[in-house]
N, C-alpha and C. Protein backbone atom coordinates (compact mmCIF):
# COMPACT_ATOMS: atom_id res chain seq x y z
N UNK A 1 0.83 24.34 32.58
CA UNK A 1 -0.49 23.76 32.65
C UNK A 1 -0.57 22.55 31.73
N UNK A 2 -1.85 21.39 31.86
CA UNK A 2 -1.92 20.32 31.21
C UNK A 2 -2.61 19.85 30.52
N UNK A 3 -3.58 21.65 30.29
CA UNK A 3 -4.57 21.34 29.37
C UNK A 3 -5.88 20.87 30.10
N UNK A 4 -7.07 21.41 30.08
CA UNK A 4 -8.38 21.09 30.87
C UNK A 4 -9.23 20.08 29.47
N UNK A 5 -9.79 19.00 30.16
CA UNK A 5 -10.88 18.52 29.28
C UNK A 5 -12.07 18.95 29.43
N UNK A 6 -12.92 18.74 28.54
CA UNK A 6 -14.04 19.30 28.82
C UNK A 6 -14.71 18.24 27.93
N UNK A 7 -16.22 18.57 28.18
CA UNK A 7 -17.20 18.14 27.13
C UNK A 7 -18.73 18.52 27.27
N UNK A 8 -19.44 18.31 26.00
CA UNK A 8 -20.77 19.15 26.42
C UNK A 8 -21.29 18.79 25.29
N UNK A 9 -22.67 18.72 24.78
CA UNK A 9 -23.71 18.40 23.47
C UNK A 9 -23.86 19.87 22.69
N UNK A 10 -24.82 19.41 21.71
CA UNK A 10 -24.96 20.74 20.60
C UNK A 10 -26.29 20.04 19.84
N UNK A 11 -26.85 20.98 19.20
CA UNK A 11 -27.85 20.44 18.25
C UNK A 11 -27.14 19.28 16.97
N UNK A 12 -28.39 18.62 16.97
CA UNK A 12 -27.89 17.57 15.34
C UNK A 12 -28.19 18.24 14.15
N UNK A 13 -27.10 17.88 13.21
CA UNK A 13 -27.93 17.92 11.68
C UNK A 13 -26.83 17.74 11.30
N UNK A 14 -27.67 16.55 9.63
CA UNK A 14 -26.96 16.39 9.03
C UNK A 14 -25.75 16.42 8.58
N UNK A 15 -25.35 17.71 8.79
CA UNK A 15 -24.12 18.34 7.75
C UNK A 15 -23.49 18.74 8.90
N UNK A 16 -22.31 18.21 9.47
CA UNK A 16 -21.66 18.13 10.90
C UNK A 16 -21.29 19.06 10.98
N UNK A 17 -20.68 20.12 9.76
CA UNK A 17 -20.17 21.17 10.07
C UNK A 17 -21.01 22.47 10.45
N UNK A 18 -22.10 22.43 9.61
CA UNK A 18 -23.22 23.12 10.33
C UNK A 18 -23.16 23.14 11.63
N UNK A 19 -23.72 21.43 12.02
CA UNK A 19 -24.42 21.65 13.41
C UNK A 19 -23.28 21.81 14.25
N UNK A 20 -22.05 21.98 13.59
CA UNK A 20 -20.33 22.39 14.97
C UNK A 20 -20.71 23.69 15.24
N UNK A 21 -21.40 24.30 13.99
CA UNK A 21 -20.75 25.94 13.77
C UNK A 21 -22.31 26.40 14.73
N UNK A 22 -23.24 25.61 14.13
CA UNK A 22 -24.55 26.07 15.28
C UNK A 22 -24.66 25.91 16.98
N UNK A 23 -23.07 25.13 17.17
CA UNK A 23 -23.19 24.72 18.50
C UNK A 23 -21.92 25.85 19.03
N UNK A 24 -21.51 26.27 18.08
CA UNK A 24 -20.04 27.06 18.28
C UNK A 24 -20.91 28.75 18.55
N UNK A 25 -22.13 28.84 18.07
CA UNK A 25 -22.62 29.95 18.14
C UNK A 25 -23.86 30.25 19.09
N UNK A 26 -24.32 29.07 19.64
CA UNK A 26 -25.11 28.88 20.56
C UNK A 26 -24.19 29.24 22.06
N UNK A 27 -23.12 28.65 22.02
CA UNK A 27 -22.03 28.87 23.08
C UNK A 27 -21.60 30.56 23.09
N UNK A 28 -21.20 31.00 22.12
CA UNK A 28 -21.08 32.08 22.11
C UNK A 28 -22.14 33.14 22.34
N UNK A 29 -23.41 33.05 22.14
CA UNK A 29 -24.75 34.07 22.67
C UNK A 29 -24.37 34.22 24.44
N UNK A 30 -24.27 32.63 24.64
CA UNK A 30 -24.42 32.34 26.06
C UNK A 30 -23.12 33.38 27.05
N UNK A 31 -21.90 33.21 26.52
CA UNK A 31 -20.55 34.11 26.55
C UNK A 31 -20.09 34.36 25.73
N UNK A 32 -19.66 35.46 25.85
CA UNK A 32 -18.41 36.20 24.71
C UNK A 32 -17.18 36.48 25.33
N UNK A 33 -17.04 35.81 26.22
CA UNK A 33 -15.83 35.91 27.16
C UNK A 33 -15.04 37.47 26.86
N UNK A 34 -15.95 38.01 27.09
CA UNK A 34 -15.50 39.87 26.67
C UNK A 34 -14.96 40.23 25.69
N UNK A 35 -15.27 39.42 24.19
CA UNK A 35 -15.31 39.92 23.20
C UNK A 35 -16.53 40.15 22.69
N UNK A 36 -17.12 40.91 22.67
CA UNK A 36 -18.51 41.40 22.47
C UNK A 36 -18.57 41.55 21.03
N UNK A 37 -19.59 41.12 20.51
CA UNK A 37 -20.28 41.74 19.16
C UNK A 37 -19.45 41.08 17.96
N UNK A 38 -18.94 40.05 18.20
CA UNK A 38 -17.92 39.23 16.90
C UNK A 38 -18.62 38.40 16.59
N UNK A 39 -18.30 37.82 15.49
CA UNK A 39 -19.12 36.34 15.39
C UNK A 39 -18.03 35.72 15.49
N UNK A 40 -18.23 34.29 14.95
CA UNK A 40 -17.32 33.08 15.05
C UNK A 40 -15.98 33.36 13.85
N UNK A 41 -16.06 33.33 12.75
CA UNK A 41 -15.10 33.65 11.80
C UNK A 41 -14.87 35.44 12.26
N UNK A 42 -15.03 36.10 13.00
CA UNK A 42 -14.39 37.01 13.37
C UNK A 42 -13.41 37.16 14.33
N UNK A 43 -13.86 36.17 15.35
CA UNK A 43 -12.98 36.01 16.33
C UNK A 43 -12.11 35.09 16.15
N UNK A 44 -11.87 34.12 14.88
CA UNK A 44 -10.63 33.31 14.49
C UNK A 44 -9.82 34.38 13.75
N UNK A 45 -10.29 35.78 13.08
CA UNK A 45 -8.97 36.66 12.42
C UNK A 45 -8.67 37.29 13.38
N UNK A 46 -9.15 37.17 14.80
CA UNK A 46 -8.31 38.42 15.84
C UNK A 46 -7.32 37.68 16.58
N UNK A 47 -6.11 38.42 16.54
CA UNK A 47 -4.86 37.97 17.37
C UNK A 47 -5.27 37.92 18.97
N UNK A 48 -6.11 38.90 19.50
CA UNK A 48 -6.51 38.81 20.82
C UNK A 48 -6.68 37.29 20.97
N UNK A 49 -7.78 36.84 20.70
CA UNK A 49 -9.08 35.62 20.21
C UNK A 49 -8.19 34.65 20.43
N UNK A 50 -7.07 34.58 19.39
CA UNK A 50 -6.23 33.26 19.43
C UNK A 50 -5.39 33.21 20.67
N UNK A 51 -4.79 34.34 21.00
CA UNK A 51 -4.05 34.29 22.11
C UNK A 51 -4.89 33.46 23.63
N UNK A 52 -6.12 34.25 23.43
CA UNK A 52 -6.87 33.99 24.88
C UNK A 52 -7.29 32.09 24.60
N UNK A 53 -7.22 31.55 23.38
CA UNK A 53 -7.62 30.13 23.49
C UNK A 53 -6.40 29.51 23.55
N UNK A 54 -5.13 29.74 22.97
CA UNK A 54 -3.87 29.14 22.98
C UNK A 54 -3.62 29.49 24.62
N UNK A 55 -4.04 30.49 25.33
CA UNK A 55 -3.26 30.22 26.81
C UNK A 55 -3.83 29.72 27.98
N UNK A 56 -5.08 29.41 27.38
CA UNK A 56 -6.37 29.16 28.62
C UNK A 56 -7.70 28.69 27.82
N UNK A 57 -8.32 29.42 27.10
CA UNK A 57 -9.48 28.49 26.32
C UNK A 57 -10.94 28.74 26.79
N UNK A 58 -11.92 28.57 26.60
CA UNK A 58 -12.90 28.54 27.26
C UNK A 58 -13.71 27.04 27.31
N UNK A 59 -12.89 26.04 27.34
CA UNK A 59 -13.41 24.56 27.28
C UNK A 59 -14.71 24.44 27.31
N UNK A 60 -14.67 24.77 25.84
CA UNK A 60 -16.50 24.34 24.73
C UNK A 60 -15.64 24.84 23.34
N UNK A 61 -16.54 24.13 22.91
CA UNK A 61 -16.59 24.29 20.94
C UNK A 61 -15.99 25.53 20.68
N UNK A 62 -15.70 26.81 21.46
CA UNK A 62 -15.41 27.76 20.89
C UNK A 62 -13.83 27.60 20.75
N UNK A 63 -13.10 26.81 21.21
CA UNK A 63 -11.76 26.42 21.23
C UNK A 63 -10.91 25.93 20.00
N UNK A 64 -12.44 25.80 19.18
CA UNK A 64 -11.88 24.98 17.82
C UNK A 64 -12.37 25.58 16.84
N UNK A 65 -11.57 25.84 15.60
CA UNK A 65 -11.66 26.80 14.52
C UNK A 65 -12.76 26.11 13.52
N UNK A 66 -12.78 25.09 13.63
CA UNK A 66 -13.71 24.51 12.43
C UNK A 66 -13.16 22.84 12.38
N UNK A 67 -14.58 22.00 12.23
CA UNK A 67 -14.46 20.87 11.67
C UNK A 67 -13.49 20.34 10.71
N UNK A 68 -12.92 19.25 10.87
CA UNK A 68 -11.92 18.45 10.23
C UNK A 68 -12.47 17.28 9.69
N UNK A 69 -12.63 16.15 8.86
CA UNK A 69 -12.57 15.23 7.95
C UNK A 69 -12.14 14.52 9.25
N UNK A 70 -13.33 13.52 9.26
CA UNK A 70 -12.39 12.13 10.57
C UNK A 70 -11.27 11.59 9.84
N UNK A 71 -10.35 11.23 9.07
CA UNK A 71 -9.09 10.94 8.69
C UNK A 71 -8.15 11.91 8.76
N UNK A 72 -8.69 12.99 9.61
CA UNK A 72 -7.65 13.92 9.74
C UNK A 72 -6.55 13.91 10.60
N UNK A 73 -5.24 13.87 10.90
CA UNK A 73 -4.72 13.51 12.31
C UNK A 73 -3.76 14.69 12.29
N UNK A 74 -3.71 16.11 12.08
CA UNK A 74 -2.94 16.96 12.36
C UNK A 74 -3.58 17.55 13.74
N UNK A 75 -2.61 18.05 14.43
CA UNK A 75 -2.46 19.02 15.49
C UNK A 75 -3.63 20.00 14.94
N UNK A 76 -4.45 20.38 15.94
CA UNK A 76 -5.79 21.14 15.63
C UNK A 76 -4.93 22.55 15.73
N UNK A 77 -6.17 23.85 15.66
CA UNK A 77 -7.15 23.73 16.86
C UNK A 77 -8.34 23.35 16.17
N UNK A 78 -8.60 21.80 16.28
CA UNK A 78 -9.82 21.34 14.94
C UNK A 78 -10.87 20.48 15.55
N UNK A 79 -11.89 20.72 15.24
CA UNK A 79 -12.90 19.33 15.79
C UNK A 79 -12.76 18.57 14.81
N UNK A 80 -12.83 17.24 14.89
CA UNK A 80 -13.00 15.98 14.14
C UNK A 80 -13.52 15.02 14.63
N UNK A 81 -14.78 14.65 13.75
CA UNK A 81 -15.41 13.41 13.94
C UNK A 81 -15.20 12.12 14.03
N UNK A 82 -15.99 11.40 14.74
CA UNK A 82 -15.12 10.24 14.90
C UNK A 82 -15.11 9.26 14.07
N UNK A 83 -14.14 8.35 13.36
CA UNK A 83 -14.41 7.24 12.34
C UNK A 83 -15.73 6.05 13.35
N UNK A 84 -16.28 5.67 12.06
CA UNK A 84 -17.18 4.16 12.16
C UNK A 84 -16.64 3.23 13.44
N UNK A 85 -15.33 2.84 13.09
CA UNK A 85 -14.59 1.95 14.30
C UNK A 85 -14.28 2.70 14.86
N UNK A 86 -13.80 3.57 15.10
CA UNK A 86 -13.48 4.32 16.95
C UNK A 86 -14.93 4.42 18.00
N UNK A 87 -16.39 4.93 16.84
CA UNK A 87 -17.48 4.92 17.66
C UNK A 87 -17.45 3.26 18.15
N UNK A 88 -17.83 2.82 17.21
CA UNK A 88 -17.63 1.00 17.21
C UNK A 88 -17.02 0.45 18.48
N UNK A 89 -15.83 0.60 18.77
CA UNK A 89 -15.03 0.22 19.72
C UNK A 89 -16.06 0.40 20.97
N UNK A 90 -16.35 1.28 21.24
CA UNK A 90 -17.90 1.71 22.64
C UNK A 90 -18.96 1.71 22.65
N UNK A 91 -19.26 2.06 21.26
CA UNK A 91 -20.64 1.64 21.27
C UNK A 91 -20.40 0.66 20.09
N UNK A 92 -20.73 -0.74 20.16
CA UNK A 92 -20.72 -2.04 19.42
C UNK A 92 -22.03 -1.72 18.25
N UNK A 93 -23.03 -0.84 18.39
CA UNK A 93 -24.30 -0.65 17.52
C UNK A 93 -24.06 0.39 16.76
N UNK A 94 -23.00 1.26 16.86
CA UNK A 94 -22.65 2.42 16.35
C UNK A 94 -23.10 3.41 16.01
N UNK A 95 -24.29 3.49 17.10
CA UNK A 95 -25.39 4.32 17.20
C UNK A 95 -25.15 4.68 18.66
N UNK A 96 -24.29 5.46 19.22
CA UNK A 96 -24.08 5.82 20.86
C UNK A 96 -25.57 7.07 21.17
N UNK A 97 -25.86 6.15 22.27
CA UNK A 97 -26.61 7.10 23.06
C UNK A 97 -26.19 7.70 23.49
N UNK A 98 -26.54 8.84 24.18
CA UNK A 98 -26.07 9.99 25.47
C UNK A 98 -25.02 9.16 26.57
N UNK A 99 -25.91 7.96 27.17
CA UNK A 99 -25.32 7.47 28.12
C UNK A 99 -24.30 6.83 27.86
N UNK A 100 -24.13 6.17 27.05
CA UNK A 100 -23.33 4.97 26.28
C UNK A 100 -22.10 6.32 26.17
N UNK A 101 -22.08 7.86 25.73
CA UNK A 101 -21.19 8.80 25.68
C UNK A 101 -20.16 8.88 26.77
N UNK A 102 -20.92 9.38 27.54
CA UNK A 102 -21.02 9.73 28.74
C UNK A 102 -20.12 8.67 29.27
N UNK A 103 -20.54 7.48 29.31
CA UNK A 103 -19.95 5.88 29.87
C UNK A 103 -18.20 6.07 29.23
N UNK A 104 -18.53 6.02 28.02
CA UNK A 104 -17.32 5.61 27.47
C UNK A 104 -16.16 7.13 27.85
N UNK A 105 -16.47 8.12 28.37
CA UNK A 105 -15.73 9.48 28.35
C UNK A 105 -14.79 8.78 29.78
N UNK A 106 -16.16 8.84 30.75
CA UNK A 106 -15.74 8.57 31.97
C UNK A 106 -15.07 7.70 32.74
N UNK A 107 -14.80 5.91 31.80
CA UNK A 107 -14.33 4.93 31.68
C UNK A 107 -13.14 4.90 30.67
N UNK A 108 -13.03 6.38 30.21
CA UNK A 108 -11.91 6.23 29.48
C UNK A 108 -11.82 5.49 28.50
N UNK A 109 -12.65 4.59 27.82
CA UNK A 109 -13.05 3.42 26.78
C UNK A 109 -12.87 4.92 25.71
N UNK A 110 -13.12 6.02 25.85
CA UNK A 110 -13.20 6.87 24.55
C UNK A 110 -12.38 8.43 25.22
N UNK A 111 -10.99 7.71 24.83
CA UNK A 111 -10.33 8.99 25.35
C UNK A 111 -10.14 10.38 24.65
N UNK A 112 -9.99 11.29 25.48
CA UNK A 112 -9.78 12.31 25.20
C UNK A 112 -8.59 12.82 24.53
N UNK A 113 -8.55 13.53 23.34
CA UNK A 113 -8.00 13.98 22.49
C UNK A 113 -6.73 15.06 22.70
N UNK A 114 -5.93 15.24 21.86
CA UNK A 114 -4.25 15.84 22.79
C UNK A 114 -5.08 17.62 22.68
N UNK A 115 -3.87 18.02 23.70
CA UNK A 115 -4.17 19.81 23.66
C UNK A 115 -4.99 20.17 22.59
N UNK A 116 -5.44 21.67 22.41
CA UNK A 116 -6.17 22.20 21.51
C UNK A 116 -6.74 21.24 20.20
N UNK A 117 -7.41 20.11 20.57
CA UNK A 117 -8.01 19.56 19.74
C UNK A 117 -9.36 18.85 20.34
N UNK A 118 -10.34 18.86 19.76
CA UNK A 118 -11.61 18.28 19.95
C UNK A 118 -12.07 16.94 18.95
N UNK A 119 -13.11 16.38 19.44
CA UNK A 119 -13.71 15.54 18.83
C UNK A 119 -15.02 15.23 19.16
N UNK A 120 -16.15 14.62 17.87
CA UNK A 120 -17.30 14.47 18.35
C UNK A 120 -17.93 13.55 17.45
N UNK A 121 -19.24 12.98 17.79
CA UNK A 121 -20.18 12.17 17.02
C UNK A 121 -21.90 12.14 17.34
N UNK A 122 -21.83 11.68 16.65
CA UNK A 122 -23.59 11.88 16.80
C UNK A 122 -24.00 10.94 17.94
N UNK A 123 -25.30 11.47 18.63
CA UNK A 123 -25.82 10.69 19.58
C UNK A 123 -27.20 10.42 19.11
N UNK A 124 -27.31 9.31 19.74
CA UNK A 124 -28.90 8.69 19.29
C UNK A 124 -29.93 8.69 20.37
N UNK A 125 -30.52 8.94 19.48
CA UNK A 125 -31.74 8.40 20.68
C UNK A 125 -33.24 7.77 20.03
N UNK A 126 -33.84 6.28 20.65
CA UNK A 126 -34.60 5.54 20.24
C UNK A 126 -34.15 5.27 18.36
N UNK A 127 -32.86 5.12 17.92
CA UNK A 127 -32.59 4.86 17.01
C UNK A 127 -32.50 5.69 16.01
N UNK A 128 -32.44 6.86 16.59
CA UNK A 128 -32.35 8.48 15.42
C UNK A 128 -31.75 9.45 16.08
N UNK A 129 -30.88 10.44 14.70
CA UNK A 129 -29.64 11.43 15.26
C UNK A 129 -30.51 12.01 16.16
N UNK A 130 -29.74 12.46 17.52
CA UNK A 130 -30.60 13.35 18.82
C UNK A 130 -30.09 14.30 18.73
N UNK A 131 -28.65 14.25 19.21
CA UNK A 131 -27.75 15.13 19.39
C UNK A 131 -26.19 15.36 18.75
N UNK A 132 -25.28 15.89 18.92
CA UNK A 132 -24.09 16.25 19.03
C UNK A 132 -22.91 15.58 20.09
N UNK A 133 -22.36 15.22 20.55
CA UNK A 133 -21.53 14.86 21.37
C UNK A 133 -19.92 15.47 20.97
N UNK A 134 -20.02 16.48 22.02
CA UNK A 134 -18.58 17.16 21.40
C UNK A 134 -17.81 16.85 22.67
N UNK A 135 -16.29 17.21 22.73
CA UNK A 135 -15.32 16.58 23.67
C UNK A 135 -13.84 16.87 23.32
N UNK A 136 -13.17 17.78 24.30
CA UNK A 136 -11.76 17.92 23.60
C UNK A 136 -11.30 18.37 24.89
N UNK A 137 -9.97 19.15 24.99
CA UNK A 137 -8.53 19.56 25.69
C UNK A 137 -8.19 20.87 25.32
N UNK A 138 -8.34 21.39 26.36
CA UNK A 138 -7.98 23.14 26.40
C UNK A 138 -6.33 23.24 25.98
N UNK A 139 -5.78 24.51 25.53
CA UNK A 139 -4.70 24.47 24.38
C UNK A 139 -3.58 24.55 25.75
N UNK A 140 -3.80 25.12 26.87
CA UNK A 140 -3.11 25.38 27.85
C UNK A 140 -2.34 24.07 28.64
């Protein structure tokens, strides 16, 4: 397999790692892909857990163990934000809207990230954080 992309939003705030882990747990209410009753740091110590994202994934935030430092460039399974100039490069105001996201995913102007790794940035709207913009590659 070649690895599935995916992508999808999350709530904003401030503190990116928060709003990963609030979007990592919002996903999870929604499915537990039949691990029932874990939380998020529970299902990164189970060998099941890792197995089922290393061979297939559930392409959303739950794929990734935790936020990374945008200067990070190791092999995940990590979300990382995007530097100033990479948003820059697509969105020239460095304030990306939804659409301006969306544009740049689908035009490839903001490519997608290798196997089991994600990436994301804030989205704007009328000139203030809106949302989340998350985006990555199933481990498979």
């Amino acid at each position: 397999m070649g690895g599935d992309a995916w992508w999808q939003t999350g709530p904003y705030q401030h503190d990116l790692a928060a709003a990963f882990r609030q979007a990592q747990e919002q996903e999870l209410a929604k499915d537990n892909h039949g691990f029932e009753g874990r939380t998020i740091e529970g299902l990164w110590q189970d060998a099941d857990w890792k197995e089922y994202i290393l061979t297939g994934g559930t392409a959303t935030v739950l794929d990734l163990v935790h936020i990374v430092d945008s200067a990070y460039t190791e092999w995940g399974p990590f979300m990382r934000p995007l530097t100033v100039g990479e948003v820059r490069a697509w969105a020239p105001s460095g304030r990306p809207t939804h659409a301006e996201w969306v544009d740049a995913l689908e035009t490839e102007r903001q490519p997608y990230p290798g196997r089991a790794c994600g990436n994301c940035t804030v989205l704007y709207r009328d000139g203030r954080p809106a949302e989340m913009g998350y985006w990555g590659v199933t481990a498979d």
